[in-house]
C-alpha atoms as a PDB file:
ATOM      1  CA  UNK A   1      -2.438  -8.347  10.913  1.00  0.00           C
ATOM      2  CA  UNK A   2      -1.423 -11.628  12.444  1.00  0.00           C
ATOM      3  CA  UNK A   3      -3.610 -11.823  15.466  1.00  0.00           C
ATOM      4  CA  UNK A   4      -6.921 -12.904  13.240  1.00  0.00           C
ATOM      5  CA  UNK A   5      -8.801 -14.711  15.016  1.00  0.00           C
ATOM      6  CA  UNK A   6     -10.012 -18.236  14.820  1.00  0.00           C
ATOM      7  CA  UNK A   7     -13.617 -17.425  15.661  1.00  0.00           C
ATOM      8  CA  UNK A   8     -15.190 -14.373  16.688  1.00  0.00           C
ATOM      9  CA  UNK A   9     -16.743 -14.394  20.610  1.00  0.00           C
ATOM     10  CA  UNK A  10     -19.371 -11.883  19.555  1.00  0.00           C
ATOM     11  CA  UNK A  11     -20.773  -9.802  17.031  1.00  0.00           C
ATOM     12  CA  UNK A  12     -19.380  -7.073  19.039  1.00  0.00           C
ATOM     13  CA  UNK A  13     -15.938  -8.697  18.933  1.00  0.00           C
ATOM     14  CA  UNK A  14     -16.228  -8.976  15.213  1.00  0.00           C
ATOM     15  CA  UNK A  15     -17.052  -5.306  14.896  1.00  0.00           C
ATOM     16  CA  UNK A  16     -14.368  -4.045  17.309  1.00  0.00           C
ATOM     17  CA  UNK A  17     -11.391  -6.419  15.798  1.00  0.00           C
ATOM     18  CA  UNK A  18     -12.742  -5.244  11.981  1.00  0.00           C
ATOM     19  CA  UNK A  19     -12.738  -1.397  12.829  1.00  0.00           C
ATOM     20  CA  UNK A  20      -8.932  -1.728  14.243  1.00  0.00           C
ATOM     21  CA  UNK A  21      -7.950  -4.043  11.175  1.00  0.00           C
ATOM     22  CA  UNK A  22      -9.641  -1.314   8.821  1.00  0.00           C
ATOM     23  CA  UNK A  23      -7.976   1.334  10.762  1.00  0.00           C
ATOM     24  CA  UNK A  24      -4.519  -0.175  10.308  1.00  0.00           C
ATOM     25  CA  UNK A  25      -5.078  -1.032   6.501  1.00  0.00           C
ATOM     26  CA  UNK A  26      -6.111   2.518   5.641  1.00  0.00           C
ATOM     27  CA  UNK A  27      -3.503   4.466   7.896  1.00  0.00           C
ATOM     28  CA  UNK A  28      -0.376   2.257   9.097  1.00  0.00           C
ATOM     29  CA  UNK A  29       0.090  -0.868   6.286  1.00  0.00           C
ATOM     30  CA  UNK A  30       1.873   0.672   3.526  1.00  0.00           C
ATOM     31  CA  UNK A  31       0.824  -0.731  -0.127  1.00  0.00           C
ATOM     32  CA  UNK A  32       3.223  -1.474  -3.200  1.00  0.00           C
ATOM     33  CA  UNK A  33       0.787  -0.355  -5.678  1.00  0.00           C
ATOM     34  CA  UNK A  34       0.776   2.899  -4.878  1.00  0.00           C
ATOM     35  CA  UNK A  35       4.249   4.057  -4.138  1.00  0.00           C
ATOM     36  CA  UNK A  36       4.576   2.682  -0.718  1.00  0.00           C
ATOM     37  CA  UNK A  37       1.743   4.902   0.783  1.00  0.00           C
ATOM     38  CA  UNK A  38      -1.374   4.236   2.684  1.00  0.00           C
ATOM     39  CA  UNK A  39      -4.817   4.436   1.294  1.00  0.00           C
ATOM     40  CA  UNK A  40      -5.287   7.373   3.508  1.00  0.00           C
ATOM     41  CA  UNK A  41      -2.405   9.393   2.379  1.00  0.00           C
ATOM     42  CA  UNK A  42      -3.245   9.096  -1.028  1.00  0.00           C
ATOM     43  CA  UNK A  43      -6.814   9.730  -0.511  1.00  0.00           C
ATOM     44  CA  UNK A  44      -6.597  12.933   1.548  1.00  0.00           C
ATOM     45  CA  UNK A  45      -3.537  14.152  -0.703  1.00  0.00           C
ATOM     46  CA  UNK A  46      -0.651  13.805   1.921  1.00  0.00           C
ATOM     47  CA  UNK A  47       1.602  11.158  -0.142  1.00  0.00           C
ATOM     48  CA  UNK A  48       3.110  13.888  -2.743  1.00  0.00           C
ATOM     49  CA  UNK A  49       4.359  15.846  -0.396  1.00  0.00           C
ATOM     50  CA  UNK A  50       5.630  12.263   1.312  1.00  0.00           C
ATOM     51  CA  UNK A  51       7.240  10.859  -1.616  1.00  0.00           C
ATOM     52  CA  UNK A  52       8.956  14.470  -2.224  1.00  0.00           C
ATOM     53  CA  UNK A  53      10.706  13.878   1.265  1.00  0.00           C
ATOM     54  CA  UNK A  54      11.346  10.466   0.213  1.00  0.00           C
ATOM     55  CA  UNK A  55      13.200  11.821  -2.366  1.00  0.00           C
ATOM     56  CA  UNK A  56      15.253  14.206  -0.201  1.00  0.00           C
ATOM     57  CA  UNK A  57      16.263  11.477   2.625  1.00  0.00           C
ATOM     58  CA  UNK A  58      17.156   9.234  -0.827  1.00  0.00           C
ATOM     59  CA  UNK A  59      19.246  11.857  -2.292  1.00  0.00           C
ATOM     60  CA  UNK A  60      20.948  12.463   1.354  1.00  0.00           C
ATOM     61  CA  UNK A  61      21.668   8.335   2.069  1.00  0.00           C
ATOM     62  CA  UNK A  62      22.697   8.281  -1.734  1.00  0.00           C
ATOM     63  CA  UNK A  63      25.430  11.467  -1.219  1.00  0.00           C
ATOM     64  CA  UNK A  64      26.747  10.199   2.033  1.00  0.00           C
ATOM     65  CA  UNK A  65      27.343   6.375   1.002  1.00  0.00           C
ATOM     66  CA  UNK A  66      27.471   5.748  -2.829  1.00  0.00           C
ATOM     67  CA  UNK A  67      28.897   2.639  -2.486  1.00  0.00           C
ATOM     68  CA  UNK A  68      25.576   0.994  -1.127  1.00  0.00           C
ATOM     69  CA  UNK A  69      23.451   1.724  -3.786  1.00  0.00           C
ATOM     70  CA  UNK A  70      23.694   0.553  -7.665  1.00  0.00           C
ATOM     71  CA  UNK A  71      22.020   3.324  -9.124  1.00  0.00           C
ATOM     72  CA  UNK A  72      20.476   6.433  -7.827  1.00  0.00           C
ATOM     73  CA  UNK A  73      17.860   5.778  -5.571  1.00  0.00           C
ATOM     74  CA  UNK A  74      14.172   7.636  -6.230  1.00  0.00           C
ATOM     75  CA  UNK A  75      11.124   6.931  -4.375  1.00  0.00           C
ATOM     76  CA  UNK A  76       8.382   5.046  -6.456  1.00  0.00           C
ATOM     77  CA  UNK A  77       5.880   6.900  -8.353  1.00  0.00           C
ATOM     78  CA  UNK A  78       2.386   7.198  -7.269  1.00  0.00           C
ATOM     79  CA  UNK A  79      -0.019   5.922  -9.836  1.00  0.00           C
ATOM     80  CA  UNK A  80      -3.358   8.239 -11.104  1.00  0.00           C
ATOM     81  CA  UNK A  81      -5.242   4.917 -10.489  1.00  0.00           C
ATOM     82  CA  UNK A  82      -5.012   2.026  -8.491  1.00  0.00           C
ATOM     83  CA  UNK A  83      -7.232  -1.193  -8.853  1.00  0.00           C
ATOM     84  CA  UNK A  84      -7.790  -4.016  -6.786  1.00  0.00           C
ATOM     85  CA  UNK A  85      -9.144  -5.798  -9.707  1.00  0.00           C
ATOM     86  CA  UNK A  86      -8.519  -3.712 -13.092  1.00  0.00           C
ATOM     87  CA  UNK A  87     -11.258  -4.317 -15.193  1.00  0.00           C
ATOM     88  CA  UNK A  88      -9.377  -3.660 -18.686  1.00  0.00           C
ATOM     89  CA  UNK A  89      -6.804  -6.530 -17.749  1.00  0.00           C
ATOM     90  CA  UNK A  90     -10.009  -8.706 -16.902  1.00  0.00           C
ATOM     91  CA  UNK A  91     -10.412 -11.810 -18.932  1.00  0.00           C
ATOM     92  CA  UNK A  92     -13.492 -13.439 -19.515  1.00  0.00           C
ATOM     93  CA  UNK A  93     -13.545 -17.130 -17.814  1.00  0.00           C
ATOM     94  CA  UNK A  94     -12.945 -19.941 -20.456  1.00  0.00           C
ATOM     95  CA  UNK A  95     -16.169 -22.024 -21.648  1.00  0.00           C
ATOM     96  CA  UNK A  96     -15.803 -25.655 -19.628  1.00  0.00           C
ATOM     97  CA  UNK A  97     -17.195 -27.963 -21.977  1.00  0.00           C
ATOM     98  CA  UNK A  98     -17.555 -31.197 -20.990  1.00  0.00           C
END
């Protein structure tokens, strides 16, 4: 959301301009890392049945107009786990020695 604010007025301000950001994260702000769904969809089981319409409208765009596309277009796939920070691809911070 662009409209963060430079300071907050109040702690109520805070609260009210955090639940709408949260809000719009989890149900509007689609995320690349998991197939172009929102956290919500995935969590309550809604983006299968999205990505499967995906796939229909793709298949429809695809048969009308070949010519725009360079292969086949199919929606992305949604992965079994998502991580913010995936601990196996951590990496332990390098000793500073000085």
């Amino acid at each position: 959301m662009a409209d963060y604010p430079e300071r907050f007025d109040s702690l109520a301000h805070a609260r009210e301009w955090f639940d709408a950001f949260i809000s719009y994260y989890n149900h509007e702000h689609r995320h690349s890392g998991i197939g172009w769904h929102t956290p919500a969809s995935v969590h309550f089981g809604t983006a299968e049945e999205a990505r499967d319409q995906r796939a229909v409208t793709l298949a429809a765009a695809y048969t009308r107009h070949p010519e725009r596309f360079g292969r086949r277009p199919t929606p992305p796939e949604i992965p079994q786990q998502a991580w913010i920070n995936d601990p196996a691809k951590r990496r332990e911070p390098t000793p500073q020695i000085s």
